[in-house]
C-alpha atoms as a PDB file:
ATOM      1  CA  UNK A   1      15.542  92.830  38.800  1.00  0.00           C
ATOM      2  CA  UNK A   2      17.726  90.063  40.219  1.00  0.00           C
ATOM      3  CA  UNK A   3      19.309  87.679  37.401  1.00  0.00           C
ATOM      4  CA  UNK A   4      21.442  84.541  38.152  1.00  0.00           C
ATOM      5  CA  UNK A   5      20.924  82.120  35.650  1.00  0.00           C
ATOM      6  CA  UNK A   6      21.575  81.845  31.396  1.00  0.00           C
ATOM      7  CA  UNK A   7      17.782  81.627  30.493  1.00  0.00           C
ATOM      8  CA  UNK A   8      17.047  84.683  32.831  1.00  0.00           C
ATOM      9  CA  UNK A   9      20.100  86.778  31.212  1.00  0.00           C
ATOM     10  CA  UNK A  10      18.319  86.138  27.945  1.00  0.00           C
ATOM     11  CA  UNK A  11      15.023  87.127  28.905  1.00  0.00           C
ATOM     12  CA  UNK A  12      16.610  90.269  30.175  1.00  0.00           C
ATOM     13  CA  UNK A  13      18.103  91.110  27.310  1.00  0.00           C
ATOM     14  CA  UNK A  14      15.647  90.660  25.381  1.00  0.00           C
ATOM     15  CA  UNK A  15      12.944  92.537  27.198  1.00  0.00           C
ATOM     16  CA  UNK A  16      15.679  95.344  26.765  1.00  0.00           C
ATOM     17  CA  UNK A  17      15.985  94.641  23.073  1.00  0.00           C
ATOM     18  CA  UNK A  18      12.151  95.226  22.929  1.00  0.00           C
ATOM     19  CA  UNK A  19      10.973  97.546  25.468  1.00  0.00           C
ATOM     20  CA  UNK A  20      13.407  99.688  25.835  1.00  0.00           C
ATOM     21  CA  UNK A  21      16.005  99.961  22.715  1.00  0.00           C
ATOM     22  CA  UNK A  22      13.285  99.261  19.864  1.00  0.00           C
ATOM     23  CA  UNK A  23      12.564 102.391  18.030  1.00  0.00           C
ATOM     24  CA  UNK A  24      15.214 104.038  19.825  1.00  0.00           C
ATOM     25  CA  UNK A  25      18.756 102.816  19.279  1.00  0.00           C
ATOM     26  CA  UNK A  26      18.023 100.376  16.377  1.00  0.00           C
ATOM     27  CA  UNK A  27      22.161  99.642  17.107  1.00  0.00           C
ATOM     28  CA  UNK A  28      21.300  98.451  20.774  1.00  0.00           C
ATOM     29  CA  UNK A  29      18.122  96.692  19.847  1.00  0.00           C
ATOM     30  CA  UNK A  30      19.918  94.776  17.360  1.00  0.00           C
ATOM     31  CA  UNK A  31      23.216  93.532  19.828  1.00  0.00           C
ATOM     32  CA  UNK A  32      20.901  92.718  23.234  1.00  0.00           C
ATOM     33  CA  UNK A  33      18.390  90.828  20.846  1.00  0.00           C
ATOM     34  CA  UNK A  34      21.380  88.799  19.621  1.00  0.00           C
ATOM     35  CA  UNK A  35      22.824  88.436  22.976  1.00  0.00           C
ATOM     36  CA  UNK A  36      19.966  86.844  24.362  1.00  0.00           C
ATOM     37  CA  UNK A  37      20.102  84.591  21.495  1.00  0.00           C
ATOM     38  CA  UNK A  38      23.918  83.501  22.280  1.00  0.00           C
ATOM     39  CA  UNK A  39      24.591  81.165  25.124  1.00  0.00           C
ATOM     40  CA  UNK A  40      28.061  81.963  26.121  1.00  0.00           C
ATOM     41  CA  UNK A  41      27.519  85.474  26.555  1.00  0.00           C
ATOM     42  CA  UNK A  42      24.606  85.284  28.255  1.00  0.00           C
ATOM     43  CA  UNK A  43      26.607  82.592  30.379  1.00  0.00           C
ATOM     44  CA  UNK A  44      29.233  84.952  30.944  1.00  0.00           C
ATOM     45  CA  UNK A  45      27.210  88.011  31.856  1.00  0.00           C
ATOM     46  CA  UNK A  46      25.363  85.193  34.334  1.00  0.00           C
ATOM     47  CA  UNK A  47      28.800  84.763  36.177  1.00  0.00           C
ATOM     48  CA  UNK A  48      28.912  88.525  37.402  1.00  0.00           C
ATOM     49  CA  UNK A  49      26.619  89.623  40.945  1.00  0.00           C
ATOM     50  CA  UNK A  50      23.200  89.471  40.107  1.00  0.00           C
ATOM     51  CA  UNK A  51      20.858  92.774  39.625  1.00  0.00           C
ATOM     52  CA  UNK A  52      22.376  95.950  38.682  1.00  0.00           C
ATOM     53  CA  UNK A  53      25.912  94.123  37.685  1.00  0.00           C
ATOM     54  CA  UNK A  54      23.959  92.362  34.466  1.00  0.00           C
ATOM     55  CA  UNK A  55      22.469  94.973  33.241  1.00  0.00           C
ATOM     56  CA  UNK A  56      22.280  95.268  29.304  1.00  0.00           C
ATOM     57  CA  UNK A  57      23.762  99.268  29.937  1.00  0.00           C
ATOM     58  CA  UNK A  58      26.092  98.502  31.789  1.00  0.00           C
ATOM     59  CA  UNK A  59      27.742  95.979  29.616  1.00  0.00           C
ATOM     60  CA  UNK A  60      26.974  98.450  26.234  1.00  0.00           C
ATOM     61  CA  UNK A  61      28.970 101.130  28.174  1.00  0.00           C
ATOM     62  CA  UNK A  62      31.711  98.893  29.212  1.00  0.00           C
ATOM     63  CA  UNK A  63      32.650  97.502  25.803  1.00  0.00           C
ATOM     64  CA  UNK A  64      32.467 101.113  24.091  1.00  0.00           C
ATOM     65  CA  UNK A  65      34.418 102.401  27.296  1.00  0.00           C
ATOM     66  CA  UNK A  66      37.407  99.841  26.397  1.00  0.00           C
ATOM     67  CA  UNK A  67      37.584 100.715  22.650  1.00  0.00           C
ATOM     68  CA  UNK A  68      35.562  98.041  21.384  1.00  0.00           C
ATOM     69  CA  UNK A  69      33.704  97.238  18.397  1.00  0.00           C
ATOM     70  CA  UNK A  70      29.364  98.134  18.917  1.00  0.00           C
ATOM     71  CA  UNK A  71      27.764  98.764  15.580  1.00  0.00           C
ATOM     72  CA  UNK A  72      27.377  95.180  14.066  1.00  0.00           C
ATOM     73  CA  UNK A  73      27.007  92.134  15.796  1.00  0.00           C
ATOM     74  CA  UNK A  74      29.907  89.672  14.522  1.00  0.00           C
ATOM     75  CA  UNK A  75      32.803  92.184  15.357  1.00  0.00           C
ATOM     76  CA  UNK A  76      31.009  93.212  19.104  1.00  0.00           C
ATOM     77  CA  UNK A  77      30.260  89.468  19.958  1.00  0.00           C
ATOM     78  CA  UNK A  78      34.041  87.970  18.823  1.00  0.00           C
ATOM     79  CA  UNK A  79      35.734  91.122  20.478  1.00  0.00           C
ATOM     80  CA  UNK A  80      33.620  91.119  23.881  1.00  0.00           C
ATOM     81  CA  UNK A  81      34.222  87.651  23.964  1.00  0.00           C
ATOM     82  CA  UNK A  82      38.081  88.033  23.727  1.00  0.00           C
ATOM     83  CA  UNK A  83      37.958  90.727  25.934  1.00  0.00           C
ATOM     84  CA  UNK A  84      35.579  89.508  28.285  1.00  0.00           C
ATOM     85  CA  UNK A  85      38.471  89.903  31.311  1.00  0.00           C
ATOM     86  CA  UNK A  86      38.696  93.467  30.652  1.00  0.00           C
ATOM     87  CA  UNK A  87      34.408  94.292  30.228  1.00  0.00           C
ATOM     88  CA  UNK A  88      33.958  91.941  33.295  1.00  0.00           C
ATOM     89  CA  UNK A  89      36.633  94.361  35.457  1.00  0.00           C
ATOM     90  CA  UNK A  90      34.542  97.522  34.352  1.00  0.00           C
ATOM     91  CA  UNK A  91      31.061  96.183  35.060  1.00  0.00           C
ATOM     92  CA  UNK A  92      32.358  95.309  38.730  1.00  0.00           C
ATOM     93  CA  UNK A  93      33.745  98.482  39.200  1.00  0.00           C
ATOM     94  CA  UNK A  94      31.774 100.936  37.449  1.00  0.00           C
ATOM     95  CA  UNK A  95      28.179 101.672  37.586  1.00  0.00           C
ATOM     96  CA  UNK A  96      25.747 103.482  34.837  1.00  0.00           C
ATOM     97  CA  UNK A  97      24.972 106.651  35.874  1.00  0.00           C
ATOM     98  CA  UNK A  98      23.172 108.839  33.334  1.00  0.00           C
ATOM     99  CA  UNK A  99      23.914 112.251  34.023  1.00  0.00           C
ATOM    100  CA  UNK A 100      21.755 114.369  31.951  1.00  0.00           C
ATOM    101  CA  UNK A 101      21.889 117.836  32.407  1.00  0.00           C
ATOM    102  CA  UNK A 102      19.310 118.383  29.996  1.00  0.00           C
ATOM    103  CA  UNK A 103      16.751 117.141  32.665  1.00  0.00           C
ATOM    104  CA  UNK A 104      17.160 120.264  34.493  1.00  0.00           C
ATOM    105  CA  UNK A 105      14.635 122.070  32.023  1.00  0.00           C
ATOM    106  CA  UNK A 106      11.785 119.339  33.614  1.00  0.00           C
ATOM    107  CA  UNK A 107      13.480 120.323  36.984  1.00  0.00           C
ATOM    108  CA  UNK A 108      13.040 123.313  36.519  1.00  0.00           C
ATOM    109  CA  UNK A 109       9.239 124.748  36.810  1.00  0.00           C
ATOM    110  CA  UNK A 110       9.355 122.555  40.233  1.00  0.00           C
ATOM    111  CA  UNK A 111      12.309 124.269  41.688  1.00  0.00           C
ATOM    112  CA  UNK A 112      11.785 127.782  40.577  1.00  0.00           C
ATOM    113  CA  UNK A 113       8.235 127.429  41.709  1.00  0.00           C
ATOM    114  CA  UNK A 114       9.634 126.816  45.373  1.00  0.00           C
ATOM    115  CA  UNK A 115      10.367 129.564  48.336  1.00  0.00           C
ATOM    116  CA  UNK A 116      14.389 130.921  47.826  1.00  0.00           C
ATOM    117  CA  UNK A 117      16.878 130.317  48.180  1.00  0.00           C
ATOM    118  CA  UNK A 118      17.566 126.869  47.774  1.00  0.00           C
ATOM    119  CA  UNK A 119      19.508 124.110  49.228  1.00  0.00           C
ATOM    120  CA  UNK A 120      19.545 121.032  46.975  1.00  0.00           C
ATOM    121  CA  UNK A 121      20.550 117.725  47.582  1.00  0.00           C
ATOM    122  CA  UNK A 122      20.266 115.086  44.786  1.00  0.00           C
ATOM    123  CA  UNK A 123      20.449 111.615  45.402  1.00  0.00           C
ATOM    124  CA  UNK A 124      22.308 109.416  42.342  1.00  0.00           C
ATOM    125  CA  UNK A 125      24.302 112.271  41.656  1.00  0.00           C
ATOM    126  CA  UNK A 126      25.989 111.061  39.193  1.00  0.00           C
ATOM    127  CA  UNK A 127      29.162 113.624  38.474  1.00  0.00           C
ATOM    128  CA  UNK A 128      26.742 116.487  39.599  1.00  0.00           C
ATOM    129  CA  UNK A 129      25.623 117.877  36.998  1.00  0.00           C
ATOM    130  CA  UNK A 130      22.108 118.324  37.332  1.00  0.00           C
ATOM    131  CA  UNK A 131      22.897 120.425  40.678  1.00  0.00           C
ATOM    132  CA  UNK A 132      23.915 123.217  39.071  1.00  0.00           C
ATOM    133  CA  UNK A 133      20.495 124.496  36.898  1.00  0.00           C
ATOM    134  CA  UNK A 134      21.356 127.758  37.866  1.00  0.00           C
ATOM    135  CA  UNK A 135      24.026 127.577  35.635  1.00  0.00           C
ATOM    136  CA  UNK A 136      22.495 126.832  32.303  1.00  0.00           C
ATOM    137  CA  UNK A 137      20.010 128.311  29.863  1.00  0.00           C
ATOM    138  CA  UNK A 138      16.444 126.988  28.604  1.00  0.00           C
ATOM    139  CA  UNK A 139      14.241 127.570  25.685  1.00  0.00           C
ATOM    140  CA  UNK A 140      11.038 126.174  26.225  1.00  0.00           C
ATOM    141  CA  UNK A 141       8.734 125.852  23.023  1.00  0.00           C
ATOM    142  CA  UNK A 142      11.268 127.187  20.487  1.00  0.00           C
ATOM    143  CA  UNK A 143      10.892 130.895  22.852  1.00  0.00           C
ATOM    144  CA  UNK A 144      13.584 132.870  24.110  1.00  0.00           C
ATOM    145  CA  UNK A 145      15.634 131.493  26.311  1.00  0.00           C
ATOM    146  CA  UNK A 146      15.824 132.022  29.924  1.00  0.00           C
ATOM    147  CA  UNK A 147      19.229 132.476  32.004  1.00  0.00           C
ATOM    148  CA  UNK A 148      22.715 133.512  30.252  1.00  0.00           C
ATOM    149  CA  UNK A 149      24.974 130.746  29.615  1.00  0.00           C
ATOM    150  CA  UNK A 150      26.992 128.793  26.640  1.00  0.00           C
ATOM    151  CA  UNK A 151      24.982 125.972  27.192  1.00  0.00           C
ATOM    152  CA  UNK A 152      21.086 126.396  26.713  1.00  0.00           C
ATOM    153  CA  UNK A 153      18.449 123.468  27.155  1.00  0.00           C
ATOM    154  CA  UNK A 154      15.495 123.180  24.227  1.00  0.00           C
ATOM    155  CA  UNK A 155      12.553 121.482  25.732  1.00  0.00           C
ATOM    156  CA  UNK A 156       8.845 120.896  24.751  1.00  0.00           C
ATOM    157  CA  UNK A 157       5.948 121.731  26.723  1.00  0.00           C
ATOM    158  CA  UNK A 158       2.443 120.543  26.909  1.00  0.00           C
ATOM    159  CA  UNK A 159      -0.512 121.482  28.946  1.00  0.00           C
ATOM    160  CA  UNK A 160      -0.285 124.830  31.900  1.00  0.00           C
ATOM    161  CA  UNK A 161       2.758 124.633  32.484  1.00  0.00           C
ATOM    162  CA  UNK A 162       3.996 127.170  35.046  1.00  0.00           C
ATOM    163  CA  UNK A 163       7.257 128.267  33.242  1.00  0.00           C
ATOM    164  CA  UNK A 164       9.531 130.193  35.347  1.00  0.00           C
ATOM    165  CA  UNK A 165      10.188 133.798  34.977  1.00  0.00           C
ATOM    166  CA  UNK A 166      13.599 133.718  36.740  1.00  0.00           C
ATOM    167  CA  UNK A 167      16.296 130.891  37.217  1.00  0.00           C
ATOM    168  CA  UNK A 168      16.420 129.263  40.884  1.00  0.00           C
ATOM    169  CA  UNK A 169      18.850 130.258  43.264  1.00  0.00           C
ATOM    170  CA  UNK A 170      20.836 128.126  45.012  1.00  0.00           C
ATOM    171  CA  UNK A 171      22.763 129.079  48.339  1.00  0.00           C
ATOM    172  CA  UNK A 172      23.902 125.292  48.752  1.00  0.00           C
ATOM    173  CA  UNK A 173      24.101 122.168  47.113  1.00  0.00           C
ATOM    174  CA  UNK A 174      25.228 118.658  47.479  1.00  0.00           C
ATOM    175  CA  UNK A 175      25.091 115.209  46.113  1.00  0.00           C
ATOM    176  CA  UNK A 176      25.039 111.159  46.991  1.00  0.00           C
ATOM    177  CA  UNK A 177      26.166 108.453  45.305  1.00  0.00           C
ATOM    178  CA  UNK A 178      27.354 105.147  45.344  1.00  0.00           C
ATOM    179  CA  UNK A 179      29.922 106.165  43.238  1.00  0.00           C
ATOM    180  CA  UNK A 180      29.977 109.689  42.661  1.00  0.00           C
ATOM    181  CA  UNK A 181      32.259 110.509  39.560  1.00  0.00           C
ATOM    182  CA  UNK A 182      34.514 113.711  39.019  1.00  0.00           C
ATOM    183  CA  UNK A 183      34.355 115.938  36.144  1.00  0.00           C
ATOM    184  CA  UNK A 184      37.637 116.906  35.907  1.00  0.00           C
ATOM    185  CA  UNK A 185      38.793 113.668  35.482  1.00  0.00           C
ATOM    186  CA  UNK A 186      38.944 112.106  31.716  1.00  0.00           C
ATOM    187  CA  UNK A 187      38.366 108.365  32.719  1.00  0.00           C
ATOM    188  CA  UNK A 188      35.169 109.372  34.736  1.00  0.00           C
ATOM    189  CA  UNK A 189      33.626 111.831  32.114  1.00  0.00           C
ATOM    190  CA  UNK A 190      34.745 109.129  29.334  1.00  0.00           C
ATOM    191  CA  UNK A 191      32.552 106.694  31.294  1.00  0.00           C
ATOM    192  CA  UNK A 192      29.546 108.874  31.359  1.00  0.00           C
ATOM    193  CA  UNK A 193      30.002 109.452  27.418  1.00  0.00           C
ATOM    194  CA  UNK A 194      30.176 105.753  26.764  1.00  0.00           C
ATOM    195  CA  UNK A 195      26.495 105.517  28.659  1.00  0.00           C
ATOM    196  CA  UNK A 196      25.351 107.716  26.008  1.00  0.00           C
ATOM    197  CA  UNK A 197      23.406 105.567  23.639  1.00  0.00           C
ATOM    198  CA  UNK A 198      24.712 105.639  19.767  1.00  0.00           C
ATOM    199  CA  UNK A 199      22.622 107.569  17.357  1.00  0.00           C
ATOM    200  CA  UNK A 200      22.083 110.679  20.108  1.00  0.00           C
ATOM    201  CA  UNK A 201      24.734 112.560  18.718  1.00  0.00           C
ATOM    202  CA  UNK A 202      23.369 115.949  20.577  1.00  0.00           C
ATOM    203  CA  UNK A 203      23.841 114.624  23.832  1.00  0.00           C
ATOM    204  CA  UNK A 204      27.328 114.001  23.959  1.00  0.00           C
ATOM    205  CA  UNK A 205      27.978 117.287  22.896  1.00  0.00           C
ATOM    206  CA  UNK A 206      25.632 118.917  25.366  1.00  0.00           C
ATOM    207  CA  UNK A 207      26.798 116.555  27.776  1.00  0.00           C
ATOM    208  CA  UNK A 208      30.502 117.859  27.605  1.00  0.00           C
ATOM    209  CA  UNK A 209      29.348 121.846  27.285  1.00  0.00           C
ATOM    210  CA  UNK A 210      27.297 121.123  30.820  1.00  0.00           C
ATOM    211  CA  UNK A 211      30.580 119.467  32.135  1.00  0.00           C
ATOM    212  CA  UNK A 212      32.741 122.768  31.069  1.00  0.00           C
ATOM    213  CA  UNK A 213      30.249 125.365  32.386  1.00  0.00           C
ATOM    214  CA  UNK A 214      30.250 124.008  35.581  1.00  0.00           C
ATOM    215  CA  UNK A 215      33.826 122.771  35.698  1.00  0.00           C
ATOM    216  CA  UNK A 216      35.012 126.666  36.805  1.00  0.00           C
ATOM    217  CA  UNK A 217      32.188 126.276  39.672  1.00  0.00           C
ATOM    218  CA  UNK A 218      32.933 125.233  43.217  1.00  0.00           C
ATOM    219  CA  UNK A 219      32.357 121.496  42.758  1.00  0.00           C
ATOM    220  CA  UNK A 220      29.166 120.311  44.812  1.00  0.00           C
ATOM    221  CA  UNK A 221      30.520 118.079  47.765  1.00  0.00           C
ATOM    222  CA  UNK A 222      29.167 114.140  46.754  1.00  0.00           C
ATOM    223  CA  UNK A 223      29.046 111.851  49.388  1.00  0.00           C
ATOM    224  CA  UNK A 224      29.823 108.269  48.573  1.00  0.00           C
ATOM    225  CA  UNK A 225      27.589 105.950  50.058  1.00  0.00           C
ATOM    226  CA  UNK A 226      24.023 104.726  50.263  1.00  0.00           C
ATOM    227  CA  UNK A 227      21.431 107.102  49.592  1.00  0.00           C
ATOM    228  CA  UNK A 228      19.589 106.284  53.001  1.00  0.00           C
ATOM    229  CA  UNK A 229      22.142 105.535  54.871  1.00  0.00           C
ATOM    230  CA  UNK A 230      23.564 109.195  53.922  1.00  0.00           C
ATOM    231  CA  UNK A 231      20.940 111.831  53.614  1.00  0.00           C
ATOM    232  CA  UNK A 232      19.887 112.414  57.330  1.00  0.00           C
ATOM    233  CA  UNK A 233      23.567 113.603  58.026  1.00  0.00           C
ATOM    234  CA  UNK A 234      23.732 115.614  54.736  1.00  0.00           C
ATOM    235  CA  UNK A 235      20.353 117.399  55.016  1.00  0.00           C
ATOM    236  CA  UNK A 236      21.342 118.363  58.505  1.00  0.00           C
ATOM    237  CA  UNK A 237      24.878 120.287  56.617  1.00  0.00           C
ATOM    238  CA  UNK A 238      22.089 122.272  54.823  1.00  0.00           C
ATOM    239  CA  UNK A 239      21.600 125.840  55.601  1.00  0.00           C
ATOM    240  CA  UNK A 240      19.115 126.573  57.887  1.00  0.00           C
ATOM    241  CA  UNK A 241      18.016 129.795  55.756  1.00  0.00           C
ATOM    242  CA  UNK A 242      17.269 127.950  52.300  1.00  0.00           C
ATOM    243  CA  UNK A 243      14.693 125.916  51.470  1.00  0.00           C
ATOM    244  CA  UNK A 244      15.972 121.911  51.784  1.00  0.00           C
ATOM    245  CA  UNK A 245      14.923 120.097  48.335  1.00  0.00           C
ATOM    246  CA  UNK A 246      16.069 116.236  47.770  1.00  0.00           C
ATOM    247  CA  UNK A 247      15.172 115.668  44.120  1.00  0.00           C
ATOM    248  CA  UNK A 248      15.947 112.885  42.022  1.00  0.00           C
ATOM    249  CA  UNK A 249      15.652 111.513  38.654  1.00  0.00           C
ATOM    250  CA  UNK A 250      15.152 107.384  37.527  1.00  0.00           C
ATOM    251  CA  UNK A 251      17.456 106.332  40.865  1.00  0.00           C
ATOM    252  CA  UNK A 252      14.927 104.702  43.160  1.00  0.00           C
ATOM    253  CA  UNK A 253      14.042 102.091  40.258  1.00  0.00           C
ATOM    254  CA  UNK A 254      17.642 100.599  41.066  1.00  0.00           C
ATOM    255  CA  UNK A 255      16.216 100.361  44.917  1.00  0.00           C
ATOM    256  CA  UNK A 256      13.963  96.861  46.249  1.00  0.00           C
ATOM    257  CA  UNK A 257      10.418  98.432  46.997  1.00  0.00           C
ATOM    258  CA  UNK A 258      11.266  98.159  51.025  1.00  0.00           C
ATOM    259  CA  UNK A 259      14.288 100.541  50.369  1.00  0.00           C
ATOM    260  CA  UNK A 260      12.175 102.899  48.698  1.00  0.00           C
ATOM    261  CA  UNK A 261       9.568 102.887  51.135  1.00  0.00           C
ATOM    262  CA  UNK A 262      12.298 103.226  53.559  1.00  0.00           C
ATOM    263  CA  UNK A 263      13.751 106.396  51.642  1.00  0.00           C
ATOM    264  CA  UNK A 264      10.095 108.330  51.433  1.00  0.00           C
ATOM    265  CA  UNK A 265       9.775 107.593  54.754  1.00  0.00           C
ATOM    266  CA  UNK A 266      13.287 108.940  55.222  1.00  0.00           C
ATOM    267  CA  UNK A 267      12.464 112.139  53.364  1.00  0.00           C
ATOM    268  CA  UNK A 268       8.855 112.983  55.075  1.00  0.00           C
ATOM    269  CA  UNK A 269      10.339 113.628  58.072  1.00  0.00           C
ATOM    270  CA  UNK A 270      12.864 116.201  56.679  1.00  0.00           C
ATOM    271  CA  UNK A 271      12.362 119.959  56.436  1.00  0.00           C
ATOM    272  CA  UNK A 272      12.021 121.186  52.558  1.00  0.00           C
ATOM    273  CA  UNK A 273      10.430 119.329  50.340  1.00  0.00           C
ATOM    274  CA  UNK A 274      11.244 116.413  47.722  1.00  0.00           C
ATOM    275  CA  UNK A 275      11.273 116.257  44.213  1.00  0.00           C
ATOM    276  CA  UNK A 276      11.231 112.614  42.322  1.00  0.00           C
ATOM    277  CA  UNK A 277      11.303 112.302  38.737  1.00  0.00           C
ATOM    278  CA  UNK A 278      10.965 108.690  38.024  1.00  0.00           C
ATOM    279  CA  UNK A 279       8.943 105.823  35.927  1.00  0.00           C
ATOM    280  CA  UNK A 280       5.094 105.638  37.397  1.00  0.00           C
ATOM    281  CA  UNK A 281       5.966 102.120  38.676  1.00  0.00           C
ATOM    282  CA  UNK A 282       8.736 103.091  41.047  1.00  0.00           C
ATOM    283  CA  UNK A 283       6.604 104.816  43.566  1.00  0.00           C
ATOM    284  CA  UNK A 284       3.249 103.185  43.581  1.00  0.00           C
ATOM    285  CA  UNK A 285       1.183 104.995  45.847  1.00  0.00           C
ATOM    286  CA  UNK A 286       1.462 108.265  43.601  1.00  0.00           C
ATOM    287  CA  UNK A 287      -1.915 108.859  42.549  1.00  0.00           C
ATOM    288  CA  UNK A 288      -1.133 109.607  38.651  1.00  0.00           C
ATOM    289  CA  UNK A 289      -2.601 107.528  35.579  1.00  0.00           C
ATOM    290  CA  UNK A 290       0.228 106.118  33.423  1.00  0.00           C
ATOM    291  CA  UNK A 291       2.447 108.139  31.272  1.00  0.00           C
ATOM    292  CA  UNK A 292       2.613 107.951  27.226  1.00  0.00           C
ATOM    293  CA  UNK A 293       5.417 106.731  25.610  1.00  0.00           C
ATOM    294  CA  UNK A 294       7.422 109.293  25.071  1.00  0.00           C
ATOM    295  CA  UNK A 295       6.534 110.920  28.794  1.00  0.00           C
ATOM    296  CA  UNK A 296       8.356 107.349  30.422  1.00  0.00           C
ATOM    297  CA  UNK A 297       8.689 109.622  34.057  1.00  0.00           C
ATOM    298  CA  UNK A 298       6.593 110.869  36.253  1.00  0.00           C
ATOM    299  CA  UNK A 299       7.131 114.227  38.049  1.00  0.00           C
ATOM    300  CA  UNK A 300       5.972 114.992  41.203  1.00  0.00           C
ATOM    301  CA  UNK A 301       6.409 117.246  44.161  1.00  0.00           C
ATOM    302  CA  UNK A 302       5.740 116.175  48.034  1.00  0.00           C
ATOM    303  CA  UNK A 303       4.361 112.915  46.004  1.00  0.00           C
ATOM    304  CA  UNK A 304       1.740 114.971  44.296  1.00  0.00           C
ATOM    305  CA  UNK A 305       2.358 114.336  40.457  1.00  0.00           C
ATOM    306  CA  UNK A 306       2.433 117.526  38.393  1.00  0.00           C
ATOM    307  CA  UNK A 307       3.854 116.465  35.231  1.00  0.00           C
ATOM    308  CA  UNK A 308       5.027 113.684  33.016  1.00  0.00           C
ATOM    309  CA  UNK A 309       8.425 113.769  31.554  1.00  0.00           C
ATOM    310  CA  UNK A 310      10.864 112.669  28.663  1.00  0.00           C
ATOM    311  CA  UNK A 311      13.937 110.525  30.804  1.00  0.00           C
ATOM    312  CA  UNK A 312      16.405 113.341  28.641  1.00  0.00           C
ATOM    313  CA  UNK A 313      14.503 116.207  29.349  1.00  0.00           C
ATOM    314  CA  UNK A 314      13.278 116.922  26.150  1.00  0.00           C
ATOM    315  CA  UNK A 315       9.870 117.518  26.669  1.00  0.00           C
ATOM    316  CA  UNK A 316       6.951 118.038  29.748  1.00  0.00           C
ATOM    317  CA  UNK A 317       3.865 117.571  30.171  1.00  0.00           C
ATOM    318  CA  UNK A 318       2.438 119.559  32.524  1.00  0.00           C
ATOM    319  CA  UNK A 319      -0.874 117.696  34.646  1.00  0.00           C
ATOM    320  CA  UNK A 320      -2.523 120.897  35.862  1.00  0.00           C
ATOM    321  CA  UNK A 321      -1.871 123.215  39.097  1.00  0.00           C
ATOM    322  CA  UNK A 322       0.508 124.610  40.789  1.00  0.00           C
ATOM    323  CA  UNK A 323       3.963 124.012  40.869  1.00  0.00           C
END
């Protein structure tokens, strides 16, 4: 969505307030809705690049990043606005990137389901953590869990779900992103915390034990750049003896529909296959009927949809057929 002007800030925000915060995070329902009502932030946030640069995230993150108030509106408004400076420099430089490890146990019927060993390459890698769901545990339905690990991933399941008998294994993996963030640094993993959404209080905690299980791991490489611009040369790094999967989850929705098309084209003409996980609009020629509400993405594998998903990986639901 591109945004230049006041009234379309407000009508941004306020779509967000509704659509995607209500019922959710009554805390960021509550600030967007007032920020569309208030005409010098919405002024202010109309000064920075239009598209991803306004985006009601980005700004949430940026003012809990710096320290500031975010749980009523008086103290967030007069302390943004003092601070604006400061929240402007972090929207320009950072971007969000929700890395959710969690959404490795919807990954994961897809990938184990594949010929192995693998060689995965995920595109809006984010810090990398969803590269490594070798390296976790899963419970699915409340059952024992599968894999060895301190960190272990609950998630729901619906329908005939092929659920995996064995973890993946991966002989190679690698990332891109526009700007790929390191683990091991505190101002980078501090930024993905302040993405988190207030009122998930498991998720920063499972966030930061999937940042120490992996942090002993050789670190995936992650290529900084443009996701098409980059993959041809990084698929080709792949091993020749694993199976080549480019997966993905809610990315290409930050992508005009011609850079998307671009990008499938991009990816049918690689060896391997592809794995997207995104919202039903974002690739429209998947033939899938619309998700519920609480299944917002849409899982599918060579662009045949298999499942619907929860955007945290918290539950599936499986469409019939194989993996």
């Amino acid at each position: 969505m591109v945004v230049n002007s006041t009234q379309s800030v407000a009508d941004r925000y306020r779509e967000f307030s509704v659509e995607q915060a209500q019922g959710v995070s009554p805390v960021y329902a509550e600030l967007t809705a007032r920020i569309s009502e208030d005409q010098d932030l919405c002024a202010r946030i109309a000064t920075l690049p239009p598209g991803n640069k306004q985006q009601p995230n980005l700004l949430l993150g940026a003012v809990r990043f710096l320290g500031g108030p975010y749980e009523q509106w008086a103290p967030f408004r007069a302390w943004t606005l003092d601070h604006w400076d400061d929240v402007r420099a972090v929207m320009l430089e950072r971007f969000t990137q929700t890395n959710e490890p969690a959404r490795c146990a919807t990954l994961l019927p897809a990938l184990a389901a594949l010929p192995q060993p693998l060689a995965l390459i995920e595109v809006g890698a984010s810090a990398g953590l969803c590269l490594h769901p070798d390296r976790y545990a899963y419970r699915y339905n409340g059952g024992e869990p599968l894999g060895s690990s301190p960190v272990t991933f609950d998630c729901r399941t619906e329908g005939p779900v092929p659920l995996p008998t064995a973890l993946p294994k991966v002989a190679w993996r690698a990332g891109i992103d526009l700007n790929p963030l390191d683990t091991t640094d505190e101002e980078d993993v501090r930024w993905l915390q302040s993405l988190i959404w207030p009122g998930r209080t498991e998720r920063p905690r499972r966030q930061l034990a999937a940042i120490e299980a992996v942090r002993t791991a050789p670190r995936p490489r992650i290529v900084r750049g443009d996701l098409v611009d980059e993959l041809p040369a990084l698929a080709a790094e792949a091993p020749a003896d694993a199976t080549l999967v480019v997966f993905h989850t809610a990315v290409l929705t930050y992508l005009p529909l011609a850079r998307r098309e671009e990008f499938a084209a991009l990816v049918r003409g690689l060896p391997g296959h592809w794995i997207s996980n995104e919202h039903h609009t974002v690739l429209p020629w998947l033939d899938a009927p619309a998700p519920d509400d609480e299944h917002l993405l849409t899982l599918a594998v060579d662009e045949r949809a298999v499942a619907f998903t929860a955007p945290h990986g918290q539950s599936l639901h499986w469409l019939g057929g194989p993996a």
